[in-house]
PDB file of N, CA and C in Angstrom:
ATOM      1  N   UNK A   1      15.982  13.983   1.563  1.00  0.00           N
ATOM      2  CA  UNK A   1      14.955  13.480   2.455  1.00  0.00           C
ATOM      3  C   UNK A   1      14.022  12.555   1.680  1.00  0.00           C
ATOM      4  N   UNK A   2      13.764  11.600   2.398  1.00  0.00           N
ATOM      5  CA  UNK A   2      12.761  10.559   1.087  1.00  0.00           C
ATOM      6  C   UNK A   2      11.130  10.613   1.543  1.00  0.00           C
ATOM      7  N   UNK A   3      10.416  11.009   0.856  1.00  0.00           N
ATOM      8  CA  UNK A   3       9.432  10.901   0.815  1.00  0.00           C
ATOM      9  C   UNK A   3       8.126  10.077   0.388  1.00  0.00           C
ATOM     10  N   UNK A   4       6.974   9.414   0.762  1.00  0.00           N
ATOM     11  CA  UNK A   4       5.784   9.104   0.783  1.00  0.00           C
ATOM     12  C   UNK A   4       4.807  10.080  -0.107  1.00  0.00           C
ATOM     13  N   UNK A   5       4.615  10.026  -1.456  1.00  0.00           N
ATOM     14  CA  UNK A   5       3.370  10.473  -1.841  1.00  0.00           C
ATOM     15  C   UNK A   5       1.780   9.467  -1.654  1.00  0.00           C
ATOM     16  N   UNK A   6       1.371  10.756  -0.933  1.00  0.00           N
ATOM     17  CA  UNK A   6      -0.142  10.015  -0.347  1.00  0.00           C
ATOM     18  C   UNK A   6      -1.165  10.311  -1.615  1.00  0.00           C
ATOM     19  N   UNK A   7      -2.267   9.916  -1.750  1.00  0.00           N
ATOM     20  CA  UNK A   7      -3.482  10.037  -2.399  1.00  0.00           C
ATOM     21  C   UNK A   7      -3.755  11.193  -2.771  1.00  0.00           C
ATOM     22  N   UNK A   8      -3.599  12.004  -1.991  1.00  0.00           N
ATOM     23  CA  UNK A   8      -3.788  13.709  -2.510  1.00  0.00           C
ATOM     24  C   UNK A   8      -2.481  14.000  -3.443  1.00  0.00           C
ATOM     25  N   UNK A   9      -1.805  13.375  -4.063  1.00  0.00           N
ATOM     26  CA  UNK A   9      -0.232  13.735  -4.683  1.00  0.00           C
ATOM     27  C   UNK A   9       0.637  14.462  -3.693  1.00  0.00           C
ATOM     28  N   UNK A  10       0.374  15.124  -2.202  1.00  0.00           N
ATOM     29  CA  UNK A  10       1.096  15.616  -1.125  1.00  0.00           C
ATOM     30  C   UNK A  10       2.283  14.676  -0.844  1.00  0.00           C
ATOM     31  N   UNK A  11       3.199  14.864  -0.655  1.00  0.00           N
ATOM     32  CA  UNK A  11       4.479  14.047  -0.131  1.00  0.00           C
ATOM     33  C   UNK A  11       4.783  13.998   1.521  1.00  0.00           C
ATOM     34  N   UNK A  12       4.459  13.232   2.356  1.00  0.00           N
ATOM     35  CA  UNK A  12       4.282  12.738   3.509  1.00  0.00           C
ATOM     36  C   UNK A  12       6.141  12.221   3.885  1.00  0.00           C
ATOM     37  N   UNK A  13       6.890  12.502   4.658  1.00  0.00           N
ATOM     38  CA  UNK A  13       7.970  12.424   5.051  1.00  0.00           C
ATOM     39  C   UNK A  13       7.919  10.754   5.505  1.00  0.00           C
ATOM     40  N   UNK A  14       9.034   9.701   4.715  1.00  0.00           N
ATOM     41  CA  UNK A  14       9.019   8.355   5.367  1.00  0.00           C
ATOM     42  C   UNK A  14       9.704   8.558   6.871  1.00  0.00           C
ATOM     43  N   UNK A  15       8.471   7.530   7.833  1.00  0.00           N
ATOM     44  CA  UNK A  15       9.306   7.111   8.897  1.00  0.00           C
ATOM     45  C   UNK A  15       8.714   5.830   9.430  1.00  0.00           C
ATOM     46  N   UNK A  16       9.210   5.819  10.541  1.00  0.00           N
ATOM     47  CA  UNK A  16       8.431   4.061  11.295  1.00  0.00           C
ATOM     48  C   UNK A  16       7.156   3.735  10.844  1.00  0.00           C
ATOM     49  N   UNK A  17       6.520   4.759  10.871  1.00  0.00           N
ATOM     50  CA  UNK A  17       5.090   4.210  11.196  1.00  0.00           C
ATOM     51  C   UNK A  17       4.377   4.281   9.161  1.00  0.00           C
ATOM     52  N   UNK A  18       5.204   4.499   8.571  1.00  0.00           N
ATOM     53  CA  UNK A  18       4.570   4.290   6.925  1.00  0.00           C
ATOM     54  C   UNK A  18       5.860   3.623   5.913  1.00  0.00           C
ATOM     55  N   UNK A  19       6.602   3.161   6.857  1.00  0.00           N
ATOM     56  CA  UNK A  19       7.986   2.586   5.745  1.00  0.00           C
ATOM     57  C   UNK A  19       7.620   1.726   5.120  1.00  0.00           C
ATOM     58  N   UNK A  20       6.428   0.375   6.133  1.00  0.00           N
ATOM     59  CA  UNK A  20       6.066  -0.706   5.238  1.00  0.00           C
ATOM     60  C   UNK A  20       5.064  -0.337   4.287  1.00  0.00           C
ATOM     61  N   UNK A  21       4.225   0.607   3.994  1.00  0.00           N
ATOM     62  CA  UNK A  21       3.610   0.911   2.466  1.00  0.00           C
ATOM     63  C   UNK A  21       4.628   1.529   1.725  1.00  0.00           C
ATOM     64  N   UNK A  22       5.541   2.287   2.538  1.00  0.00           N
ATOM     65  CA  UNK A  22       6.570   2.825   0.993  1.00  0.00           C
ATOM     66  C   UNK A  22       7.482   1.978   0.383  1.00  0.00           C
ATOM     67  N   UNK A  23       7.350   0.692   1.210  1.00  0.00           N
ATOM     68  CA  UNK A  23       8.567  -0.010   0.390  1.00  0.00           C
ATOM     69  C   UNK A  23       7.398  -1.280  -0.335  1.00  0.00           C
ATOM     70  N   UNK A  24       6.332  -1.302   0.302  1.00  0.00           N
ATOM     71  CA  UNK A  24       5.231  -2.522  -0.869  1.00  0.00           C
ATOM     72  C   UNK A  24       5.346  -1.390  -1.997  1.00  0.00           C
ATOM     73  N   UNK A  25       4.965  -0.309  -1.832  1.00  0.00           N
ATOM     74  CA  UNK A  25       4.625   0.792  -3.287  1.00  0.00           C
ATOM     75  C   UNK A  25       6.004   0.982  -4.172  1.00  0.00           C
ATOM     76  N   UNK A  26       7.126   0.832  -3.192  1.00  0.00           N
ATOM     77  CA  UNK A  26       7.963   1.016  -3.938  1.00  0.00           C
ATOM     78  C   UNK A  26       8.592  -0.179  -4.894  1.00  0.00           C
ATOM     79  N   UNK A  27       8.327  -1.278  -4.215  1.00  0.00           N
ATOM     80  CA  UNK A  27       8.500  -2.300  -5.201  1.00  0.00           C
ATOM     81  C   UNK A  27       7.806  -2.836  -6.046  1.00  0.00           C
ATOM     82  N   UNK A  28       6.409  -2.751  -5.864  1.00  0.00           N
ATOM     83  CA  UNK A  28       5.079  -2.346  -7.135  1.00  0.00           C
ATOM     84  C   UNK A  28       5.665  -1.576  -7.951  1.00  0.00           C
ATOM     85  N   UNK A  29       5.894  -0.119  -7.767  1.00  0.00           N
ATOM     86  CA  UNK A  29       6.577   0.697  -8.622  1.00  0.00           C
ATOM     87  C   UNK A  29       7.942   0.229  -9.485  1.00  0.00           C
ATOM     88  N   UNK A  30       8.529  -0.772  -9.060  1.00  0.00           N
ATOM     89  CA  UNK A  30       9.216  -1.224  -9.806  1.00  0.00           C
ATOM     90  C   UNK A  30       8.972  -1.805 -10.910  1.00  0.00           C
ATOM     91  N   UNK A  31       7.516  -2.938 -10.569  1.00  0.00           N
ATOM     92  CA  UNK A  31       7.079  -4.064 -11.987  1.00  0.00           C
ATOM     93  C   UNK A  31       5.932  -3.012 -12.386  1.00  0.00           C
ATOM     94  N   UNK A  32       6.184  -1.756 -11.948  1.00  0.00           N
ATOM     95  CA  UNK A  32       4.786  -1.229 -13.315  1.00  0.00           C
ATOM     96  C   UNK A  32       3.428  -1.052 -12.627  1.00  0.00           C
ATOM     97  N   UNK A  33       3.222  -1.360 -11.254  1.00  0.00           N
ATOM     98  CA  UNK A  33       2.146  -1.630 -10.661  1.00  0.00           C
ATOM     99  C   UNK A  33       1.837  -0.235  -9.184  1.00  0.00           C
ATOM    100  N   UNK A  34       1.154  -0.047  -9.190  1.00  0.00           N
ATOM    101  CA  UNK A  34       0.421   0.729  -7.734  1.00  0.00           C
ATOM    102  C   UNK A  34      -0.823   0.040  -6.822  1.00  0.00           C
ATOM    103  N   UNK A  35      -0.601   0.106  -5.761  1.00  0.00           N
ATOM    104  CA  UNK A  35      -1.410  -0.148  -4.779  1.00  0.00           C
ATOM    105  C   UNK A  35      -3.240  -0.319  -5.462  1.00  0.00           C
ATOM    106  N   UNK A  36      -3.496   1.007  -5.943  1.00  0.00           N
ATOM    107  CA  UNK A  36      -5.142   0.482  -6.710  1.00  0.00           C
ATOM    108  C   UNK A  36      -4.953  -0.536  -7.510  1.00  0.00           C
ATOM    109  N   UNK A  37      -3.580  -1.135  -8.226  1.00  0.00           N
ATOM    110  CA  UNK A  37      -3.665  -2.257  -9.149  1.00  0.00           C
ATOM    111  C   UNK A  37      -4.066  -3.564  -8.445  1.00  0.00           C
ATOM    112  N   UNK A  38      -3.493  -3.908  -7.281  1.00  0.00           N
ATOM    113  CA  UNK A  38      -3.440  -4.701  -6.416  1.00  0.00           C
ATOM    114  C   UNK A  38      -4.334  -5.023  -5.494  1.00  0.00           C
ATOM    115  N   UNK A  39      -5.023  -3.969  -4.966  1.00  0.00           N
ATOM    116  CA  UNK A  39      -5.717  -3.632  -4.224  1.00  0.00           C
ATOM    117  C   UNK A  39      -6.841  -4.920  -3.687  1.00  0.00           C
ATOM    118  N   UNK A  40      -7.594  -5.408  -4.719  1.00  0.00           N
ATOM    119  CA  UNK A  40      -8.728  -6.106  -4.692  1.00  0.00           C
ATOM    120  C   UNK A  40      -8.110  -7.866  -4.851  1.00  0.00           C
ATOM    121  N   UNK A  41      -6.976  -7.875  -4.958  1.00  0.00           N
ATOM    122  CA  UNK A  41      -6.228  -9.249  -5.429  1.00  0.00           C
ATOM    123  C   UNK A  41      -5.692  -9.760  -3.718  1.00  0.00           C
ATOM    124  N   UNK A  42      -6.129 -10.737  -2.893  1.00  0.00           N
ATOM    125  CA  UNK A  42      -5.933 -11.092  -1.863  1.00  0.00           C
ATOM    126  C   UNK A  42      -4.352 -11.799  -1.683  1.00  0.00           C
ATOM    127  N   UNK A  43      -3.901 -12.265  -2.787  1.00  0.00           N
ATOM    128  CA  UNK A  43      -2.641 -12.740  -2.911  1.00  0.00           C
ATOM    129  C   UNK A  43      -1.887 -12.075  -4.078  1.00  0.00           C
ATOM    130  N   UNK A  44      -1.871 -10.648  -3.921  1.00  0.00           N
ATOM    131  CA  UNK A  44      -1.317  -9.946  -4.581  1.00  0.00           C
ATOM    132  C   UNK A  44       0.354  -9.626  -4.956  1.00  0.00           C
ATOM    133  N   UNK A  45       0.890 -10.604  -3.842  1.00  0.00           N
ATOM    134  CA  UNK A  45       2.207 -10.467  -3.364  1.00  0.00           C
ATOM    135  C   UNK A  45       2.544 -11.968  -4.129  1.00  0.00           C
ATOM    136  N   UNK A  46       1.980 -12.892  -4.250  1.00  0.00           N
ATOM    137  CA  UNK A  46       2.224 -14.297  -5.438  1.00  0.00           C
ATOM    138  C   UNK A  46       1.952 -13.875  -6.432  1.00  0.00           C
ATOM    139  N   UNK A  47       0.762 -13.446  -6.784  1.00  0.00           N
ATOM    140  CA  UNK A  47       0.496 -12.888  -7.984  1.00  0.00           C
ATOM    141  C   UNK A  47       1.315 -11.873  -9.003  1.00  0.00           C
ATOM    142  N   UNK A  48       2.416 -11.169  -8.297  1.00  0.00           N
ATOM    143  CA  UNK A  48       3.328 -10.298  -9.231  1.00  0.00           C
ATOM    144  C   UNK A  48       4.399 -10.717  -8.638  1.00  0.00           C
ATOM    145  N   UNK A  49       5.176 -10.899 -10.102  1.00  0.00           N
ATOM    146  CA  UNK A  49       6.156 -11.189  -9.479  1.00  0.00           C
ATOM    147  C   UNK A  49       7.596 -10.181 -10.262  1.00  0.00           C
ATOM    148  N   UNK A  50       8.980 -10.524  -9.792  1.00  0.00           N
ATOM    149  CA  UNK A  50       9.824  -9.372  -9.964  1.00  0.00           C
ATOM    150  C   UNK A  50      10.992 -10.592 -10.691  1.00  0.00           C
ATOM    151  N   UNK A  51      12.061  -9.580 -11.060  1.00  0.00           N
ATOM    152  CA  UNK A  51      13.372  -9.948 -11.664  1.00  0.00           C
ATOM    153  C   UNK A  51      14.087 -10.535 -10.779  1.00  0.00           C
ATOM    154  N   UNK A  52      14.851 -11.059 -10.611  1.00  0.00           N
ATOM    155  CA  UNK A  52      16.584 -11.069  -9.680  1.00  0.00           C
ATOM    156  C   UNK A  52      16.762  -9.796  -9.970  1.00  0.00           C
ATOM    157  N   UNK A  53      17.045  -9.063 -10.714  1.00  0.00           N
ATOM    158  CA  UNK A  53      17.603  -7.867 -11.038  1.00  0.00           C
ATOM    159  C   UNK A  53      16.947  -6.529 -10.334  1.00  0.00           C
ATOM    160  N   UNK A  54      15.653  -7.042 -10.216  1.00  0.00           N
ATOM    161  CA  UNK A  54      14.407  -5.897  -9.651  1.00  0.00           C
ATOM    162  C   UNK A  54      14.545  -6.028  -8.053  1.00  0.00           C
ATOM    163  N   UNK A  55      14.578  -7.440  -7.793  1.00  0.00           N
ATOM    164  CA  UNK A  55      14.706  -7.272  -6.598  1.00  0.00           C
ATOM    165  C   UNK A  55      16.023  -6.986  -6.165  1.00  0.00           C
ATOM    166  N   UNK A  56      17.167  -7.430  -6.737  1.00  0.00           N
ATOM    167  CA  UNK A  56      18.476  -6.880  -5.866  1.00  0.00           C
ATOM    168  C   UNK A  56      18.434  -5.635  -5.606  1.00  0.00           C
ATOM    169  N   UNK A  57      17.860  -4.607  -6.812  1.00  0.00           N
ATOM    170  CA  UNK A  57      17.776  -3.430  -6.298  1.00  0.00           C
ATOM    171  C   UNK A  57      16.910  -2.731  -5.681  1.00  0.00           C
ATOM    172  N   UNK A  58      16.113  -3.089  -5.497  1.00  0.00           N
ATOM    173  CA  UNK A  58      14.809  -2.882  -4.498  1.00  0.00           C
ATOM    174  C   UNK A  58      15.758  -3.318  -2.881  1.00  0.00           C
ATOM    175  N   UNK A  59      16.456  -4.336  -3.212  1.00  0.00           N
ATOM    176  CA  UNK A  59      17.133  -4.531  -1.449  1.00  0.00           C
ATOM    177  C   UNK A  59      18.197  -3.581  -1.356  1.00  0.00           C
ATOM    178  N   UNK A  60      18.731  -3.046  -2.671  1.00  0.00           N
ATOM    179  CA  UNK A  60      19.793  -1.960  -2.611  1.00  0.00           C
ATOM    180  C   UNK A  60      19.193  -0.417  -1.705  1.00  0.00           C
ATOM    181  N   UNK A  61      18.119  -0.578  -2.380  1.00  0.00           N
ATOM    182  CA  UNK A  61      17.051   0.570  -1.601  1.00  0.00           C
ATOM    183  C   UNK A  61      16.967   0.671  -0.279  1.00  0.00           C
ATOM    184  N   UNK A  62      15.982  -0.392   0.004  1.00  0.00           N
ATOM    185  CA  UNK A  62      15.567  -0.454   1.010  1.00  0.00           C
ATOM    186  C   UNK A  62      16.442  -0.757   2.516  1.00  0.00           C
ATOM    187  N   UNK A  63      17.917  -1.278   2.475  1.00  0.00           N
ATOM    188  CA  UNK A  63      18.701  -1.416   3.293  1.00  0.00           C
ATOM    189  C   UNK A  63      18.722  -0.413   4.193  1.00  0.00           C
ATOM    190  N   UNK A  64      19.793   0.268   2.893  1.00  0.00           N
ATOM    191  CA  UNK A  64      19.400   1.941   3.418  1.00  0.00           C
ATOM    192  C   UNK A  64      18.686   2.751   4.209  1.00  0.00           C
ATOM    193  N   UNK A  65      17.751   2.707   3.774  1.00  0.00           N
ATOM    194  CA  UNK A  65      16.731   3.267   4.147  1.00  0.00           C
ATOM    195  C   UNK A  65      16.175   2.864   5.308  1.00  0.00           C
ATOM    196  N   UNK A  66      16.084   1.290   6.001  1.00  0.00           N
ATOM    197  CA  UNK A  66      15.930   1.060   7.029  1.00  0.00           C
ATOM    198  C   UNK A  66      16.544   1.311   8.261  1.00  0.00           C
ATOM    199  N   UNK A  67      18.179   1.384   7.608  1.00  0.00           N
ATOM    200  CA  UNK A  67      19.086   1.931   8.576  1.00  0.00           C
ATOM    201  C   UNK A  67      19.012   3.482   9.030  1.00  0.00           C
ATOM    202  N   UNK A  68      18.393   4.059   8.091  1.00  0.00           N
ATOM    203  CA  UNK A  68      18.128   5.273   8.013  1.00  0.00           C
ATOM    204  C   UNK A  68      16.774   5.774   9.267  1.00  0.00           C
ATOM    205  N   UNK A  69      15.710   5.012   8.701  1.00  0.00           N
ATOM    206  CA  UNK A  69      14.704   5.221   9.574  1.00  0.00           C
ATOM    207  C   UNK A  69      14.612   4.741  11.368  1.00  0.00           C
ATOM    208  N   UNK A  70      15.422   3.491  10.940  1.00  0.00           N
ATOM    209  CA  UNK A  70      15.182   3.169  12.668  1.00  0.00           C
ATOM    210  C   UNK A  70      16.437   3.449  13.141  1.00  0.00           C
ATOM    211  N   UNK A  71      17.301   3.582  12.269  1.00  0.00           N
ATOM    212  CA  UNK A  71      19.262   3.726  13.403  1.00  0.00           C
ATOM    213  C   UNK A  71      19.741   2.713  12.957  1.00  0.00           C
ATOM    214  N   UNK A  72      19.001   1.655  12.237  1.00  0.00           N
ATOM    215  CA  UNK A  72      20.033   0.047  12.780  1.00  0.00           C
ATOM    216  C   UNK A  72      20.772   0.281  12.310  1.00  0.00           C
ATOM    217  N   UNK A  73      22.208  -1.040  12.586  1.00  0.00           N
ATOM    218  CA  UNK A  73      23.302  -1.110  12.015  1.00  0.00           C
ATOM    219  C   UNK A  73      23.145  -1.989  10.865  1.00  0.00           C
ATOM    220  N   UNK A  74      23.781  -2.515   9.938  1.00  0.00           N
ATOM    221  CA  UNK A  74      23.729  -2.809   8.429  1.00  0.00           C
ATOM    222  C   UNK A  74      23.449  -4.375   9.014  1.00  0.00           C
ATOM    223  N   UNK A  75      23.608  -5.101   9.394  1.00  0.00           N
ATOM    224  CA  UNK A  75      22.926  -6.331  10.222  1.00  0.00           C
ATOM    225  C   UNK A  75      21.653  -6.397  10.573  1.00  0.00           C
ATOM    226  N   UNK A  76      21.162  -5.465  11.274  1.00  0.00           N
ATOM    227  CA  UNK A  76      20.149  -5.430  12.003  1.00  0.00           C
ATOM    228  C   UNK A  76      19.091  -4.654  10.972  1.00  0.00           C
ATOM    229  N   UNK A  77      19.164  -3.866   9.850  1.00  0.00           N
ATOM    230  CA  UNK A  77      18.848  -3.669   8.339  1.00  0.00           C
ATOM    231  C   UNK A  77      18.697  -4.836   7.237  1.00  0.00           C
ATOM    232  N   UNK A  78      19.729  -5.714   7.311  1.00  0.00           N
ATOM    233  CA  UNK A  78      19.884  -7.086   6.640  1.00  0.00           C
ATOM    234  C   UNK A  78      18.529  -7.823   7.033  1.00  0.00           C
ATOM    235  N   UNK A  79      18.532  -8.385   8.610  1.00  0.00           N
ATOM    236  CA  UNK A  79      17.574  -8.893   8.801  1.00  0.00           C
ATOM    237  C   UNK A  79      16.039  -8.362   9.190  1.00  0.00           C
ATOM    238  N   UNK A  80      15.769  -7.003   9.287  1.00  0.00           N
ATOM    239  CA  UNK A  80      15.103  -6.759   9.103  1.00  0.00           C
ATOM    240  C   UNK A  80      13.908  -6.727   7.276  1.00  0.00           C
ATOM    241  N   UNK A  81      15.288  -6.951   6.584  1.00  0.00           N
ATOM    242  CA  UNK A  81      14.716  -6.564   4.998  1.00  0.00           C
ATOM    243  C   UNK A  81      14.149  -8.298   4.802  1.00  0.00           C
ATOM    244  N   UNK A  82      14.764  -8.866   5.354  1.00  0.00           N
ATOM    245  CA  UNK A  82      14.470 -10.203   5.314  1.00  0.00           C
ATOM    246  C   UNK A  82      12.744 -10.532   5.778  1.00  0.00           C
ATOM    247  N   UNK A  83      12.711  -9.758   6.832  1.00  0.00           N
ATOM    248  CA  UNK A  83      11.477 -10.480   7.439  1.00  0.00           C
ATOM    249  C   UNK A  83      10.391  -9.590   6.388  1.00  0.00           C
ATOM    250  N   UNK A  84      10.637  -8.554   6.199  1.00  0.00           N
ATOM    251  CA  UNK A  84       9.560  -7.684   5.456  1.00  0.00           C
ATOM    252  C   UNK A  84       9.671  -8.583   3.922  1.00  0.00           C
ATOM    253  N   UNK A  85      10.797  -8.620   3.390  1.00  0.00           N
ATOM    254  CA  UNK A  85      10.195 -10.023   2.120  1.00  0.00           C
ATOM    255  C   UNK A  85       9.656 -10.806   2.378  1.00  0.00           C
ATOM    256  N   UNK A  86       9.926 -11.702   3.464  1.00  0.00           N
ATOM    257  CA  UNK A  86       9.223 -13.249   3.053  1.00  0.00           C
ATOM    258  C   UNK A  86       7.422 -12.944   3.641  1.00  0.00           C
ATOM    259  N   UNK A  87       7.358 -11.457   4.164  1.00  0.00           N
ATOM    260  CA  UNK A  87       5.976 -11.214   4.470  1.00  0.00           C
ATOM    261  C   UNK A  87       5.225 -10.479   3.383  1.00  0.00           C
ATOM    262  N   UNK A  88       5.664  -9.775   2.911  1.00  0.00           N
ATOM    263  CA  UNK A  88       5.417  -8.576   1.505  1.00  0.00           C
ATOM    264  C   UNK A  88       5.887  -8.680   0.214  1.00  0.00           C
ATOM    265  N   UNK A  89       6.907  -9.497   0.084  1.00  0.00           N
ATOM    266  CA  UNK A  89       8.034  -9.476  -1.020  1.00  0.00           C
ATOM    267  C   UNK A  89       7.235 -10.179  -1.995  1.00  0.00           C
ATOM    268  N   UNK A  90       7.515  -9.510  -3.448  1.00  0.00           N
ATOM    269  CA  UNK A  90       6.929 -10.235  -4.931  1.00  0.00           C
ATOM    270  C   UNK A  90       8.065 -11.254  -4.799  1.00  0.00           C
ATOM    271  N   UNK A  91       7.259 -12.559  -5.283  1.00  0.00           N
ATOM    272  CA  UNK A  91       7.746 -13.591  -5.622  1.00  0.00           C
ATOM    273  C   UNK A  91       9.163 -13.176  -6.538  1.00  0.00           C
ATOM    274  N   UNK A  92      10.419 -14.388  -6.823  1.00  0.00           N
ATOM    275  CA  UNK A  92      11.218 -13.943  -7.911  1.00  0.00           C
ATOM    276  C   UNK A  92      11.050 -14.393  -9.542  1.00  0.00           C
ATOM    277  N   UNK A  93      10.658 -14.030 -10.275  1.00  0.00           N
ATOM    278  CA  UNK A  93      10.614 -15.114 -11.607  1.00  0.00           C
ATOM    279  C   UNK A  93      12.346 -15.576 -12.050  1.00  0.00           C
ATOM    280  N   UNK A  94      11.837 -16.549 -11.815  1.00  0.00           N
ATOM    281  CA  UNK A  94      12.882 -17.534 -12.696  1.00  0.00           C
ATOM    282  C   UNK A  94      12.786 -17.690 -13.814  1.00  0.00           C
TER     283      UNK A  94
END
């Protein structure tokens, strides 16, 4: 079962309504970073940026997991992961 740790260190069950902070936190958590790091930085999402390598697997993740939470089929997961990058997604370093 995948879980959401909230502020109290309690683990909060992912679903619809908190997937998009578990997957910004989870890809922060990738470059080293948490939500208080970010927090006060208005373009926080240009400002850090990730691997090719970080992000392929961050989309390895999150596919999943979308299909998981709402039902979709691996298409309808595809483009969903799409729209949540080009809205949330760390830049890629080249």
């Amino acid at each position: 079962m995948q879980t959401l740790e909230n502020h109290g260190g309690k683990q909060n069950k992912i679903n619809r309504n908190n997937i998009t902070n578990h997957l910004i936190e989870y890809q922060l958590k990738i470059i080293g970073k948490t939500i208080k790091d970010v927090r006060n930085d208005e373009y926080w999402y240009v400002n850090n940026t990730m691997t090719q390598e970080q992000h392929d697997s961050f989309k390895k993740y999150a596919i999943p997991l979308l299909q998981k939470i709402f039902k979709f089929n691996k298409t309808k997961a595809i483009q969903t992961f799409g729209w949540f990058d080009l809205t949330y997604g760390l830049r890629i370093n080249k």
